[in-house]
C-alpha atoms as a PDB file:
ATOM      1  CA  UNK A   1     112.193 106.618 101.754  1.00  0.00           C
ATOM      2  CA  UNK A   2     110.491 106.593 105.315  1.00  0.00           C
ATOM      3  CA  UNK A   3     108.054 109.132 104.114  1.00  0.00           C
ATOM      4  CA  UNK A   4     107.096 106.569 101.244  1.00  0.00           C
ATOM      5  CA  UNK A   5     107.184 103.463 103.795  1.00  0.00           C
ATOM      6  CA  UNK A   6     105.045 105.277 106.168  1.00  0.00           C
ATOM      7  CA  UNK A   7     102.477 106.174 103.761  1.00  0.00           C
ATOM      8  CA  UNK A   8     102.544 102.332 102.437  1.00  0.00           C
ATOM      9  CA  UNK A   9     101.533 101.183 105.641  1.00  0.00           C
ATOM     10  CA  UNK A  10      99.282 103.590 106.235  1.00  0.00           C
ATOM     11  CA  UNK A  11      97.092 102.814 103.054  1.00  0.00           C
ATOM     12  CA  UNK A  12      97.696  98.853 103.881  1.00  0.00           C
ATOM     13  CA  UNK A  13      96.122  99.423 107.020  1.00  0.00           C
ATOM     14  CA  UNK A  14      93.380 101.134 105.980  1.00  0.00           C
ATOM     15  CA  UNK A  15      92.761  98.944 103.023  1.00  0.00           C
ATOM     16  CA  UNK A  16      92.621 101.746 101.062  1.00  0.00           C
ATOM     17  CA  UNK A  17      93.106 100.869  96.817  1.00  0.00           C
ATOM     18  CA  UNK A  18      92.969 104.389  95.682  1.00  0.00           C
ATOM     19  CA  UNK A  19      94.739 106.037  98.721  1.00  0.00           C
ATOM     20  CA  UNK A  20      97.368 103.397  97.648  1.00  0.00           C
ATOM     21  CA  UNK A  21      97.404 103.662  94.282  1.00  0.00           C
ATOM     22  CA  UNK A  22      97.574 107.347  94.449  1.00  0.00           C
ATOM     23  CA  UNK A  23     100.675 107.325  96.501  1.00  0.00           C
ATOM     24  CA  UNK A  24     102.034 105.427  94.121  1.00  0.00           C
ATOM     25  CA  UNK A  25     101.686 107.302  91.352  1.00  0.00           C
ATOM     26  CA  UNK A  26     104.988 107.196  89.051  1.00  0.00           C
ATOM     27  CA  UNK A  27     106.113 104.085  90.419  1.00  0.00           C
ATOM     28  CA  UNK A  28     108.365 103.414  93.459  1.00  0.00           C
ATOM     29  CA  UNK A  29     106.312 100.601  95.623  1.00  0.00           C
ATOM     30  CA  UNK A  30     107.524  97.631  95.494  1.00  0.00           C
ATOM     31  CA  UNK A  31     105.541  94.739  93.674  1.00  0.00           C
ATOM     32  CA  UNK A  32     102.840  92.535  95.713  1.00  0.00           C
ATOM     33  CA  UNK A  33     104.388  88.629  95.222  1.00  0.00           C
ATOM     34  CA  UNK A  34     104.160  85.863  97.367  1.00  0.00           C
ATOM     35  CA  UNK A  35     104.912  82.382  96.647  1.00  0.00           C
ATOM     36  CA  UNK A  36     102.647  79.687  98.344  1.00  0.00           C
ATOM     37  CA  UNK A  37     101.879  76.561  99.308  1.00  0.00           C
ATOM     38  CA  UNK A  38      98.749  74.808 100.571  1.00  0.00           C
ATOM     39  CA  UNK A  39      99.785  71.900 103.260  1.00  0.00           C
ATOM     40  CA  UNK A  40      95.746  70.634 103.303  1.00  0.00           C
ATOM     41  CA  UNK A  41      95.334  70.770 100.139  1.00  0.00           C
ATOM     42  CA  UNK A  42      98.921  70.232  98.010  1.00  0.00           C
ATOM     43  CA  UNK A  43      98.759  73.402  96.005  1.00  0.00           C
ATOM     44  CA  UNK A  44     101.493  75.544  95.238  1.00  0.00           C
ATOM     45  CA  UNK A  45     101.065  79.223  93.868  1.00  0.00           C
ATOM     46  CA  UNK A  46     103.445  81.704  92.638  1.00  0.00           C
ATOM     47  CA  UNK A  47     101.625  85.058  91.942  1.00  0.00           C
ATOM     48  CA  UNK A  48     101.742  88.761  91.935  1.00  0.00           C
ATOM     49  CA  UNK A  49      98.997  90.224  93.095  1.00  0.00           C
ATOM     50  CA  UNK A  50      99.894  94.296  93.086  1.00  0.00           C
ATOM     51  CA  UNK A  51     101.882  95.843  90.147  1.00  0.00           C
ATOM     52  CA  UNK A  52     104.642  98.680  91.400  1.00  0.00           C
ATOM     53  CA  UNK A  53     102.021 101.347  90.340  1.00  0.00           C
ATOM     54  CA  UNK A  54      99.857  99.788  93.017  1.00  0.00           C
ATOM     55  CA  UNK A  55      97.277  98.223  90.768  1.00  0.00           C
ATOM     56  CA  UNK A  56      95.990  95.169  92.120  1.00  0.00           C
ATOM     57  CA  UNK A  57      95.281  92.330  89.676  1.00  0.00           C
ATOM     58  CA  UNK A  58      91.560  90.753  89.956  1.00  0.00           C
ATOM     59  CA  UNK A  59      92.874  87.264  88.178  1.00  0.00           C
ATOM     60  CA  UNK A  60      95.582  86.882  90.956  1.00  0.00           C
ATOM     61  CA  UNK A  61      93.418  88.205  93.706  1.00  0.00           C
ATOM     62  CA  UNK A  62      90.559  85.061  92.695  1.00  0.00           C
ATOM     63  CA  UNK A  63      93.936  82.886  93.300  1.00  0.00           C
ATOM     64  CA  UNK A  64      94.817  83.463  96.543  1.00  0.00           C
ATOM     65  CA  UNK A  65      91.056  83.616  97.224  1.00  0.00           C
ATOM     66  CA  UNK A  66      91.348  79.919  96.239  1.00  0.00           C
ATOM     67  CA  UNK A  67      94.642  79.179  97.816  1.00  0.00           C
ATOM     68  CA  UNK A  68      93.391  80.454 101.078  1.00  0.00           C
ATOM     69  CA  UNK A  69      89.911  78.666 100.849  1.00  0.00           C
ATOM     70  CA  UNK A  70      88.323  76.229 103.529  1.00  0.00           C
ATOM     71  CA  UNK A  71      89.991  72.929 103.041  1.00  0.00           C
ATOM     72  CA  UNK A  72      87.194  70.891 104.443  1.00  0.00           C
ATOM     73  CA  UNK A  73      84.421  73.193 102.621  1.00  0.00           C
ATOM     74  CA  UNK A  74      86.029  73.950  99.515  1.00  0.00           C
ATOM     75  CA  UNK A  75      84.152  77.361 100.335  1.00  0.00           C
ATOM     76  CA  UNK A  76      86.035  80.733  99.789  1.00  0.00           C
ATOM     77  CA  UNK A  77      85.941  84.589 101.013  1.00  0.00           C
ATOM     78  CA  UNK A  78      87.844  87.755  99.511  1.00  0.00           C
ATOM     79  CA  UNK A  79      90.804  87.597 102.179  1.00  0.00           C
ATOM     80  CA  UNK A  80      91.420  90.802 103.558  1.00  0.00           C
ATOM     81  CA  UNK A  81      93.500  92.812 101.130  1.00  0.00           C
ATOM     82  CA  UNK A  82      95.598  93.918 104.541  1.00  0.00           C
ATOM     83  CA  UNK A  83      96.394  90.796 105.311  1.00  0.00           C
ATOM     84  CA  UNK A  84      97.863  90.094 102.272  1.00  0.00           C
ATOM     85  CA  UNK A  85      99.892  92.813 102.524  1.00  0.00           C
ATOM     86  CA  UNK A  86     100.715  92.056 105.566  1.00  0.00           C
ATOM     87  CA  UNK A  87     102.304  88.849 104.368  1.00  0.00           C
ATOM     88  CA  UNK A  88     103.800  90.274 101.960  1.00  0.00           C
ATOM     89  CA  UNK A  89     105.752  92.788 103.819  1.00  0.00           C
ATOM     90  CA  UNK A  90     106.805  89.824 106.285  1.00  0.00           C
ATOM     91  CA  UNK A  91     108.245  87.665 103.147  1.00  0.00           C
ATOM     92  CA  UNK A  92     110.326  90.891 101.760  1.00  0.00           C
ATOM     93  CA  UNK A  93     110.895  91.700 105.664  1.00  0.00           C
ATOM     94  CA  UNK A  94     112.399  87.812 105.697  1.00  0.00           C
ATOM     95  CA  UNK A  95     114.684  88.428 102.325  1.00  0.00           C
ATOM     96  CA  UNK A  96     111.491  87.980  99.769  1.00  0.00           C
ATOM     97  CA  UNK A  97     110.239  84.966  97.451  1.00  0.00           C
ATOM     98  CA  UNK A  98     110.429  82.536 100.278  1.00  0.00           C
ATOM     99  CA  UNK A  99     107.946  79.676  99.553  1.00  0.00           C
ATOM    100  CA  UNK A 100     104.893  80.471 102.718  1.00  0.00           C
ATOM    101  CA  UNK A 101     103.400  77.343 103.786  1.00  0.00           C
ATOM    102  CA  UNK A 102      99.544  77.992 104.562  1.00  0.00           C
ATOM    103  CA  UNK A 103      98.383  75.676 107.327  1.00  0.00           C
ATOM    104  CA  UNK A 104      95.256  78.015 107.453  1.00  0.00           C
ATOM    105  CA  UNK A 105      93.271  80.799 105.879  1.00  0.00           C
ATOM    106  CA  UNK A 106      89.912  81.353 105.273  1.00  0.00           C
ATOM    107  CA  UNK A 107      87.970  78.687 107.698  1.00  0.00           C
ATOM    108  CA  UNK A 108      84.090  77.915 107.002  1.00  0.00           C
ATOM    109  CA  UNK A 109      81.730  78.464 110.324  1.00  0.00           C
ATOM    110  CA  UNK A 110      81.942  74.548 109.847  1.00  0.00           C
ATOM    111  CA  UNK A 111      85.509  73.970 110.057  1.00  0.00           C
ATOM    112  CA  UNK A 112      85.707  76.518 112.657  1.00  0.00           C
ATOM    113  CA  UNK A 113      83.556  75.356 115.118  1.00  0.00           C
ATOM    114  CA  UNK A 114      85.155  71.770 114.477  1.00  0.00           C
ATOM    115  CA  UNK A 115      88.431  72.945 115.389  1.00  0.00           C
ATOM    116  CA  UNK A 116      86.656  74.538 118.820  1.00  0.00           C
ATOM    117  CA  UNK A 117      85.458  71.633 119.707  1.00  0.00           C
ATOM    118  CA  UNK A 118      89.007  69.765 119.817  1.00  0.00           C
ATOM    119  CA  UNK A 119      90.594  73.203 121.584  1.00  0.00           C
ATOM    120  CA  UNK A 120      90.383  75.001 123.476  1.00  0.00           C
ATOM    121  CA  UNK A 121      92.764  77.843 121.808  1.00  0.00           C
ATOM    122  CA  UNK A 122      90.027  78.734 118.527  1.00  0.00           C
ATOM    123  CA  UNK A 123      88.161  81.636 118.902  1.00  0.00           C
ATOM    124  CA  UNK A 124      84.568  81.740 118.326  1.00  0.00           C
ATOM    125  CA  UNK A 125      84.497  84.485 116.354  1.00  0.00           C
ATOM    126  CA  UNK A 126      87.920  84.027 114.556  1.00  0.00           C
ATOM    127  CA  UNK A 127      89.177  86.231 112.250  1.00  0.00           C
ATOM    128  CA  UNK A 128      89.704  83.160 109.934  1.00  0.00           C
ATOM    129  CA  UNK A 129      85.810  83.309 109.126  1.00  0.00           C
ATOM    130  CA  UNK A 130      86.298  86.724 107.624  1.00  0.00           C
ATOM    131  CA  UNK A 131      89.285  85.983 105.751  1.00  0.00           C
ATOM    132  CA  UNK A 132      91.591  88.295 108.169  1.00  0.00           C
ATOM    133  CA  UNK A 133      93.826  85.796 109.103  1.00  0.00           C
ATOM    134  CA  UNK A 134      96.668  83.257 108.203  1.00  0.00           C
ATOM    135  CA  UNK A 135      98.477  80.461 110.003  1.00  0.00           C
ATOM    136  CA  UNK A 136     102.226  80.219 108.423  1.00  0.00           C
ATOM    137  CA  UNK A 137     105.130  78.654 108.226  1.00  0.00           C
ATOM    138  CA  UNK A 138     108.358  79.049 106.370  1.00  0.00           C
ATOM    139  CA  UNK A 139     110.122  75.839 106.018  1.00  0.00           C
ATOM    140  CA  UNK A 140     113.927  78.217 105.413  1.00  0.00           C
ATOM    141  CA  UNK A 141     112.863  80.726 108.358  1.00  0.00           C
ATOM    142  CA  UNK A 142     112.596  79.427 112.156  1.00  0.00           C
ATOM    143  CA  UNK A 143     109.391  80.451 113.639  1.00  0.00           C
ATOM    144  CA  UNK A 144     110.360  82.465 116.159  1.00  0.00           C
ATOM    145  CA  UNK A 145     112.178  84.664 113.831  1.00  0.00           C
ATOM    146  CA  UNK A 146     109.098  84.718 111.530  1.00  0.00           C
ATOM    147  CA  UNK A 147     107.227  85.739 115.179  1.00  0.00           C
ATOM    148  CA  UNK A 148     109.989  88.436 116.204  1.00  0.00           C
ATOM    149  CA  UNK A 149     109.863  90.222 112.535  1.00  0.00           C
ATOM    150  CA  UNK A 150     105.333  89.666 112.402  1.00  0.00           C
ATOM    151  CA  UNK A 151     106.020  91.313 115.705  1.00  0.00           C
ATOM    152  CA  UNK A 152     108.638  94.444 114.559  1.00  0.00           C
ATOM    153  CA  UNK A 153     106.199  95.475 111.407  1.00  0.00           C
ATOM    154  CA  UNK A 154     103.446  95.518 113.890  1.00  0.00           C
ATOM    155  CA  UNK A 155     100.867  95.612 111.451  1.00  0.00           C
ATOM    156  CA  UNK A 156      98.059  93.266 113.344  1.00  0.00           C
ATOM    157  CA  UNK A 157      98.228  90.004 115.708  1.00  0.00           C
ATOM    158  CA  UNK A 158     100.605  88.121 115.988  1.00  0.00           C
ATOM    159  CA  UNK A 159     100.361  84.156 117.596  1.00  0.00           C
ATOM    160  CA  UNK A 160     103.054  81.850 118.523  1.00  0.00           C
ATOM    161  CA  UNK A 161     102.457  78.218 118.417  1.00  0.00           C
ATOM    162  CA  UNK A 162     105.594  76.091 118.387  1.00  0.00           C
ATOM    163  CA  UNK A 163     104.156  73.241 119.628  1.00  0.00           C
ATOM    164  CA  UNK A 164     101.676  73.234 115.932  1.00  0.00           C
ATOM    165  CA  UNK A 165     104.930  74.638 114.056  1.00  0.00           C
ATOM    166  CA  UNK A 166     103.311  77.921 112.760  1.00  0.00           C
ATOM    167  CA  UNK A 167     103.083  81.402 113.523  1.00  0.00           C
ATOM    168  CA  UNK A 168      99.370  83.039 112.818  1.00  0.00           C
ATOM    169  CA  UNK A 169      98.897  86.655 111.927  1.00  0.00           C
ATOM    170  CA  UNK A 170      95.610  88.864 110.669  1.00  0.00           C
ATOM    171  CA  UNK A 171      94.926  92.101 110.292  1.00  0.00           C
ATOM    172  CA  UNK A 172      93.043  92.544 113.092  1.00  0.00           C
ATOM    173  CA  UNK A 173      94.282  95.398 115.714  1.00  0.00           C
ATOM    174  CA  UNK A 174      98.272  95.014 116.862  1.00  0.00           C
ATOM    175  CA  UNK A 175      98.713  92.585 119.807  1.00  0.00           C
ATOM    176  CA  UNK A 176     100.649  89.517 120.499  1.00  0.00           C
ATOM    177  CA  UNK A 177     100.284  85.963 122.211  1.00  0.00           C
END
């Protein structure tokens, strides 16, 4: 079982579809579902996205494309397939088929540099422009034990914002603030 966990996270962190599919070959890997919700834009979506043989569905990928888009823009990016599974792994990680609350995902140059301009805490070059990172929240979960279990899979960054009620990871290199 560790073998097969380690080798998971290896091919979601290198984004790697056939390194993941072939370590899934004859089945074992859990499915890739999350259950979402929108808070800009009022849209709920219940998808799987990966099939247990590791076969990733295009149809369900486009949705949480769209889920994740620019609210202001309407403009969307192919998130980061890591990401995702990064998400997912915190969900199952949390008990699975909790409903996520997006507060952000892919952000237009636009909205981005909006948001700098009322804070100081948005990076210039977020990882939100290249669809690498989410801003969550789990109305069932307290933050700070969504934080403490982003944190234990250590499988990117991990932010804590209380005060804004969400916790933001991406699948950018492990660190924490």
């Amino acid at each position: 079982m560790f073998l097969k966990s380690s080798a998971f996270f290896a091919a979601t962190v290198l984004g790697a579809k056939s390194a993941f599919a072939k370590f899934v070959e004859g089945g074992g890997a859990p499915e890739g579902k999350l259950s979402l919700y929108n808070v800009n834009c009022n849209e709920r979506l219940t998808v799987t996205y990966r099939n247990s043989l590791g076969e990733y569905c295009d149809e369900a990928i486009q949705a949480l494309n769209w889920i994740f888009r620019c609210h202001l823009t309407n403009e969307t990016t192919k998130m980061d397939l890591r990401v995702l599974e990064y998400l997912n792994r915190l969900d199952n990680s949390l008990g699975g088929d909790n409903e996520i609350h997006i507060i952000s995902g892919y952000r237009s140059p636009e909205y981005n540099a909006r948001l700098r301009s009322r804070s100081k805490g948005v990076a210039k070059d977020s990882l939100h422009m290249k669809g690498m990172a989410i801003d969550l929240a789990i109305p069932s979960v307290g933050l700070d034990r969504i934080r403490r279990t982003a944190t234990a899979l250590a499988a990117g960054g991990v932010g804590y914002y209380p005060q804004s009620g969400f916790v933001h990871i991406d699948s950018g290199q492990f660190r924490t603030w």
